[in-house]
Protein backbone atom coordinates (compact mmCIF):
# COMPACT_ATOMS: atom_id res chain seq x y z
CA UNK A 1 18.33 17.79 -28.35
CA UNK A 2 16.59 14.93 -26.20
CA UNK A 3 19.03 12.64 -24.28
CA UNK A 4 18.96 9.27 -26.00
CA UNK A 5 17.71 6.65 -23.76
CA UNK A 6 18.66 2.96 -24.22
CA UNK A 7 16.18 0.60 -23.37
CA UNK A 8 16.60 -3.33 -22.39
CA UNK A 9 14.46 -6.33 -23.67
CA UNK A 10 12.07 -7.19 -20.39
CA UNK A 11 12.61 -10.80 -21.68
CA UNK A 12 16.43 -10.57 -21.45
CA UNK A 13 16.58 -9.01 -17.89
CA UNK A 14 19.08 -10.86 -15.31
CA UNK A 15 16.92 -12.14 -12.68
CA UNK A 16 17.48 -9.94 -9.33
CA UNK A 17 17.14 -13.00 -6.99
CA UNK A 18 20.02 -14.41 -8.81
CA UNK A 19 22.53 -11.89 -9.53
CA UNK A 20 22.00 -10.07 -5.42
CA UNK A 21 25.09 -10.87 -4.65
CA UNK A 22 25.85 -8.33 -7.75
CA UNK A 23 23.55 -6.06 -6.47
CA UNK A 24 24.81 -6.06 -3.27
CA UNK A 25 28.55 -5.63 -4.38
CA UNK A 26 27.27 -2.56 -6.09
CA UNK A 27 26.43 -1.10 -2.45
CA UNK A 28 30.03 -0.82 -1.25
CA UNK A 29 30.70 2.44 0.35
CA UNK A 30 27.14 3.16 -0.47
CA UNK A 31 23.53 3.69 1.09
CA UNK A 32 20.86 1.52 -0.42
CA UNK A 33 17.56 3.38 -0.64
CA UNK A 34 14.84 1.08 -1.76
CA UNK A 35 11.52 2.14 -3.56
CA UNK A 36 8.41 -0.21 -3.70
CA UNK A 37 5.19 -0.48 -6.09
CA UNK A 38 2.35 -1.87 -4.36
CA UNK A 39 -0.46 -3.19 -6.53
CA UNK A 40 1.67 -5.97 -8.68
CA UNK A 41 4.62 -5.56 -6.95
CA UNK A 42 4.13 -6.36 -3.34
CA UNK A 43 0.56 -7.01 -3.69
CA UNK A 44 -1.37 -9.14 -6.54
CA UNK A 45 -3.65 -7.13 -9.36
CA UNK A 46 -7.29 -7.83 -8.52
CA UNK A 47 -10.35 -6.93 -10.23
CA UNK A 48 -11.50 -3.72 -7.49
CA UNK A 49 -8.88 -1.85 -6.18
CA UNK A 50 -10.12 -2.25 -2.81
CA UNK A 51 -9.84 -5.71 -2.41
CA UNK A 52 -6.08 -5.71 -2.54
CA UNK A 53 -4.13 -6.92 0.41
CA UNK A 54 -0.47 -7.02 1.41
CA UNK A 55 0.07 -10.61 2.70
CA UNK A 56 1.54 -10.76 6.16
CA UNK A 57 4.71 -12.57 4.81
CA UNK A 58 5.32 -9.48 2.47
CA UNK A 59 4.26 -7.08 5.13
CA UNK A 60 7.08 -8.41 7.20
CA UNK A 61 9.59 -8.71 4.52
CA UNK A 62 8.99 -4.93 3.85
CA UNK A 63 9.33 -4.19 7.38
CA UNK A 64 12.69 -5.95 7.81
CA UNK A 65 14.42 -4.47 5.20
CA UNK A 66 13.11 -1.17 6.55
CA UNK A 67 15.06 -1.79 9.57
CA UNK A 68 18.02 -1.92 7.28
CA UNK A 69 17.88 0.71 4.66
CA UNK A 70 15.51 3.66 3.90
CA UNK A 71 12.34 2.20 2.44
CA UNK A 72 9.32 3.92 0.47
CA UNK A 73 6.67 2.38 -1.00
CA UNK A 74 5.42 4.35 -4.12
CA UNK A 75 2.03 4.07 -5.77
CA UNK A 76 -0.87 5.60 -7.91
CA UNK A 77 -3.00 4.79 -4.83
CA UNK A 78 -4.19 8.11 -2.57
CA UNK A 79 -1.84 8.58 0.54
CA UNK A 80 -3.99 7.82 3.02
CA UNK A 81 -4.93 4.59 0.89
CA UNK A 82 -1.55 3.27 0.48
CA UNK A 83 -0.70 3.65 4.12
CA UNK A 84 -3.75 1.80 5.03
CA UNK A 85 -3.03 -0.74 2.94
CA UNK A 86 0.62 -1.63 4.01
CA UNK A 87 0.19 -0.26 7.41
CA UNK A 88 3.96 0.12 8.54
CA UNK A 89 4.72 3.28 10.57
CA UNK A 90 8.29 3.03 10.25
CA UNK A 91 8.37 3.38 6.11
CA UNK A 92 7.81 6.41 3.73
CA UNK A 93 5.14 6.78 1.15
CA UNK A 94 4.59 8.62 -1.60
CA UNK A 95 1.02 8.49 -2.99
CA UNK A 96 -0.89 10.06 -5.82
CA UNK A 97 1.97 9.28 -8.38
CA UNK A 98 4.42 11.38 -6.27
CA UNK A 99 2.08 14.29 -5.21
CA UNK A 100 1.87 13.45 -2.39
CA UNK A 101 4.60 11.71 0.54
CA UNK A 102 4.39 11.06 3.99
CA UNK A 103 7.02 9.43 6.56
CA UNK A 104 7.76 8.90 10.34
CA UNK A 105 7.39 11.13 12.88
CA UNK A 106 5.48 13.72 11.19
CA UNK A 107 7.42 13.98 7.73
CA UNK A 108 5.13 15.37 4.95
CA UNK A 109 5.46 16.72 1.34
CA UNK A 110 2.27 17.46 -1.27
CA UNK A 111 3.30 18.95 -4.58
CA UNK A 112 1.27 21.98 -4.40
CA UNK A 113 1.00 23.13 -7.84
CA UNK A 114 -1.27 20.06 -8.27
CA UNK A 115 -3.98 21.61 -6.33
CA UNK A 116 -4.71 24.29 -8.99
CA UNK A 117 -6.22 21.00 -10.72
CA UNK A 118 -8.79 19.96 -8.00
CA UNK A 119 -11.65 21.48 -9.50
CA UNK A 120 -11.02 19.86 -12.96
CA UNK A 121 -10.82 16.87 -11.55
CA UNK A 122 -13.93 17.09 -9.80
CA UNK A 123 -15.57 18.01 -12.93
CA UNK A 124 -14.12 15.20 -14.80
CA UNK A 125 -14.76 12.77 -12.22
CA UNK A 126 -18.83 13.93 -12.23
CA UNK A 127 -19.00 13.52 -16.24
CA UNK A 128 -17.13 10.18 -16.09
CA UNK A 129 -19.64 8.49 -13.60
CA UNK A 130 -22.44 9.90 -15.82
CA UNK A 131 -21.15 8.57 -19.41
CA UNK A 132 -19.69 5.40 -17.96
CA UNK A 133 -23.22 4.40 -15.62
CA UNK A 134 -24.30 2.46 -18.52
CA UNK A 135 -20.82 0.06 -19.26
CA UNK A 136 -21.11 -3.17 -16.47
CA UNK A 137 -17.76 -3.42 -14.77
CA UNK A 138 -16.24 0.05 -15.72
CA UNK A 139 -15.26 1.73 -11.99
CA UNK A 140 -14.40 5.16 -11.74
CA UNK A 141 -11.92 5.74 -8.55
CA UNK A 142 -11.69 9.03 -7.34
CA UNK A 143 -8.38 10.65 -6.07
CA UNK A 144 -7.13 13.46 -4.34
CA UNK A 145 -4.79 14.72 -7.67
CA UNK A 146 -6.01 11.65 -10.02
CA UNK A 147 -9.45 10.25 -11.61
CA UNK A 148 -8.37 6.66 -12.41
CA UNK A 149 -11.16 4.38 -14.88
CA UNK A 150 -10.84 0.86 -13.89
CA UNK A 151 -11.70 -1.41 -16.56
CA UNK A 152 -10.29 -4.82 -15.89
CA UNK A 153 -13.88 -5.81 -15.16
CA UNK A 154 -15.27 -4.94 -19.08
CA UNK A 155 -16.16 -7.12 -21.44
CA UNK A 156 -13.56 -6.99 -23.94
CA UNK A 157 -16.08 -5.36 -26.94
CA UNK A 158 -16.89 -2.40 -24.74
CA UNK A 159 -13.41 -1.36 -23.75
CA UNK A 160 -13.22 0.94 -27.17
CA UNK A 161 -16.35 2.31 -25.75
CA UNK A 162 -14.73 3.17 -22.44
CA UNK A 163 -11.44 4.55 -23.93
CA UNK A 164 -14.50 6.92 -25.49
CA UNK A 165 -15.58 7.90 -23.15
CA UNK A 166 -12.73 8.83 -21.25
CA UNK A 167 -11.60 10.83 -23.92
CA UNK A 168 -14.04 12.71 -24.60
CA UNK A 169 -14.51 14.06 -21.35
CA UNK A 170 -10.69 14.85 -21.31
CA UNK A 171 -11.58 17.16 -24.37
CA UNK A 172 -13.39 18.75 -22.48
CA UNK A 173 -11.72 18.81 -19.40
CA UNK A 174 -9.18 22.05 -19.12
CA UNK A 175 -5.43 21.06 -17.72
CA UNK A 176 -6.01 17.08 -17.66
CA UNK A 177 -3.78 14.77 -19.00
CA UNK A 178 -4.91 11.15 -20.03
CA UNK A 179 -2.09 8.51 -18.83
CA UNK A 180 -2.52 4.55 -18.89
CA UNK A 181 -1.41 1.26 -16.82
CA UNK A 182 -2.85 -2.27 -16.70
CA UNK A 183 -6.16 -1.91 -17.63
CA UNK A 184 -6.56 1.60 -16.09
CA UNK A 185 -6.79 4.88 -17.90
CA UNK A 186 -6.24 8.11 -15.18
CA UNK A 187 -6.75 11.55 -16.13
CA UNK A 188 -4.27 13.83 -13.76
CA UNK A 189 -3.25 17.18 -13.57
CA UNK A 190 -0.69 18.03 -17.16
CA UNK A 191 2.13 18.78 -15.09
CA UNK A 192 5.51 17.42 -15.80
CA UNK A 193 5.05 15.23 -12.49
CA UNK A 194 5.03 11.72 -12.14
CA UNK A 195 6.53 8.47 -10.02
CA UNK A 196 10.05 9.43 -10.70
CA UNK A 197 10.03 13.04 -9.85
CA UNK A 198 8.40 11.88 -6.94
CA UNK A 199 11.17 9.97 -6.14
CA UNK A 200 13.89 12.78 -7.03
CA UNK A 201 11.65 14.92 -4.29
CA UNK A 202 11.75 12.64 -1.60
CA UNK A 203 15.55 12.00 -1.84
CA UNK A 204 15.99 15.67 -2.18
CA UNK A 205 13.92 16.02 0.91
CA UNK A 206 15.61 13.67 2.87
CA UNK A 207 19.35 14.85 2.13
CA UNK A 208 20.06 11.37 0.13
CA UNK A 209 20.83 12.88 -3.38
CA UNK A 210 24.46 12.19 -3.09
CA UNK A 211 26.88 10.03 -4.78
CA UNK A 212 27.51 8.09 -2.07
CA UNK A 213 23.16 6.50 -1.97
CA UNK A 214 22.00 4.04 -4.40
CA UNK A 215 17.94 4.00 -5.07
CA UNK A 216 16.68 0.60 -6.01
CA UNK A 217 13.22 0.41 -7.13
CA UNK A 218 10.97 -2.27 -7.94
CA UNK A 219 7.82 -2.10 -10.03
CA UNK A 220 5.74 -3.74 -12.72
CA UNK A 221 3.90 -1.36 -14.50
CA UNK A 222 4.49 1.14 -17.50
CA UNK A 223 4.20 4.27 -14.52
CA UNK A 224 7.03 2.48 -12.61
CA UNK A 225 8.94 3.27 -15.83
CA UNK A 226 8.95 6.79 -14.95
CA UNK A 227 10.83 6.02 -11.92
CA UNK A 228 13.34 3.22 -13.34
CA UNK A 229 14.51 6.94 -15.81
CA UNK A 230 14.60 9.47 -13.07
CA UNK A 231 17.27 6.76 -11.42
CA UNK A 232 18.84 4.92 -14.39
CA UNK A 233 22.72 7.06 -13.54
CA UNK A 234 22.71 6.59 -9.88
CA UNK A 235 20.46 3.66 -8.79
CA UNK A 236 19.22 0.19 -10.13
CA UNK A 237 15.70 -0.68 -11.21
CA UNK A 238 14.03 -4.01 -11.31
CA UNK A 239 10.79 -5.12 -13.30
CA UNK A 240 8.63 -7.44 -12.02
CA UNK A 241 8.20 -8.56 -15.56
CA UNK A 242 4.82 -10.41 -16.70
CA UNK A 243 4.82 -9.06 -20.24
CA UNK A 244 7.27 -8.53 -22.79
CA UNK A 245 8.44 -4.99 -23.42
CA UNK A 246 11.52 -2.26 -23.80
CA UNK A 247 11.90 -1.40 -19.92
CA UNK A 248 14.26 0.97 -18.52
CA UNK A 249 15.08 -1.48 -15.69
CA UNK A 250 18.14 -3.52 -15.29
CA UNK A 251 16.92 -6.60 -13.35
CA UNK A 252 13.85 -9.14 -13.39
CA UNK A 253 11.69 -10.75 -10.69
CA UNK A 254 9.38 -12.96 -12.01
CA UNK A 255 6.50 -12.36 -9.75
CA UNK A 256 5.28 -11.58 -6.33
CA UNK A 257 6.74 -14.01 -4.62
CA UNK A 258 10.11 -13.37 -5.95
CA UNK A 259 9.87 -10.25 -4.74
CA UNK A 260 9.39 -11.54 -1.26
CA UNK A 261 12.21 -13.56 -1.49
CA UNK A 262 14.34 -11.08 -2.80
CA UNK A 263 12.98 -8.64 -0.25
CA UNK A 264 13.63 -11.35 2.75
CA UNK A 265 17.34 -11.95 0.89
CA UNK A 266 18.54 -8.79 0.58
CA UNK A 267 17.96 -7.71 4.54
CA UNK A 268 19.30 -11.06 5.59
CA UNK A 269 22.88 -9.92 3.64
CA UNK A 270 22.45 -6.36 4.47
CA UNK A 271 21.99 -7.63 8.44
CA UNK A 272 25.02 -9.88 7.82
CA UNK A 273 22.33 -12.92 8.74
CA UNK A 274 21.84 -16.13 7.24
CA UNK A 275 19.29 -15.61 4.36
């Protein structure tokens, strides 16, 4: 039988910012581990994907609290993207959804089973920029273990014509599975991977899978969700909320800027320095 999972009102959430000295109570004898979505999170939503930027007030709130705690920033984005865009040597990352991680001084993971999927993917992403050519503002963004459709940039009567599209090419596609977040559709590899066995991974990896760590993440969208389970009996998640919805998280930031604050807050107490 499934485990029953009990889900909070977004709306009802404590705010983080307000209840950290809660948070940071909870840390006694323990390790905090923090995880961080980018695009949303630490970053703002924009129309292309590659226009996003990481502010250099968040870039250096990240990269204090890095000084004080493991840090890994987790995203849908490709590695090599994600580490481009936040650009901090001293931080982990785990791209592609979890399939693939990267850290200092060498420290690399890629799930391998997902490479059994590249050629699907390849196919899929070929058929997608055909049958989408034709709908202004629909962007198909290729990834190493992904093929995500951007449609924030569609007039709202030919989004059902994109959602077509994309699944009828995953019909045809062979081991693709269709997932969604803001205004994205991605087909990826139908493996029982996501953010939050990512996440599992990389503390496995790095010997912090013991009772005495506790994983925060952060994250705003429905694939964060995957993360705030995997850690819901040993760590803490927080929504950067923006919608009503059931959310596994325990916590709320309101938006970007919270986050920063938070961010900036938390090393400040974990550094024992004024905030």
């Amino acid at each position: 039988m499934a485990e029953a999972v009990n889900m909070n009102d977004s709306v009802e959430l404590p705010s983080a910012l307000q209840r950290i000295d809660e948070l940071t109570a909870k840390l006694q004898g323990r390790r905090l581990v923090m995880f961080l979505d980018f695009d949303g999170t630490l970053a703002p939503i924009v129309p292309r994907p590659e226009m996003a930027e990481l502010t250099p007030a968040m870039r250096e709130a990240v990269r204090r609290l890095g000084r004080c705690c493991t840090l890994a920033v987790v995203s849908g984005r490709d590695l090599a993207d994600i580490r481009a865009k936040v650009g901090l040597e001293e931080v982990f990352y785990s791209g592609s959804h979890g399939f693939q991680i990267a850290g200092p001084d060498g420290f690399a993971l890629e799930q391998k089973e997902g490479k059994r999927y590249l050629p699907a993917l390849g196919l899929a992403e070929q058929e997608l920029l055909q049958q989408l050519d034709d709908i202004p503002g629909a962007q198909v963004e290729r990834k190493k273990f992904a093929v995500a459709i951007h449609f924030r940039r569609v007039a709202e009567e030919q989004v059902a014509a994109v959602t077509e599209v994309v699944d009828r090419v995953l019909a045809a596609s062979e081991g693709l599975r269709k997932t969604g977040g803001k205004m994205i559709y991605e087909l990826r590899p139908d493996l029982d991977w996501d953010k939050g066995k990512g996440v599992s991974w990389l503390l496995q990896e790095l010997g912090l899978g013991t009772a005495d760590i506790m994983p925060v993440y952060i994250g705003d969208d429905l694939t964060d969700e995957d993360a705030f389970r995997e850690l819901r009996q040993q760590g803490v998640g927080i929504l950067v909320r923006d919608e009503a919805r059931p959310t596994m998280a325990r916590y709320a930031l309101e938006d970007i800027e919270e986050v920063g604050a938070f961010l900036q807050r938390l090393a400040a107490q974990l550094e024992g320095a004024p905030a």
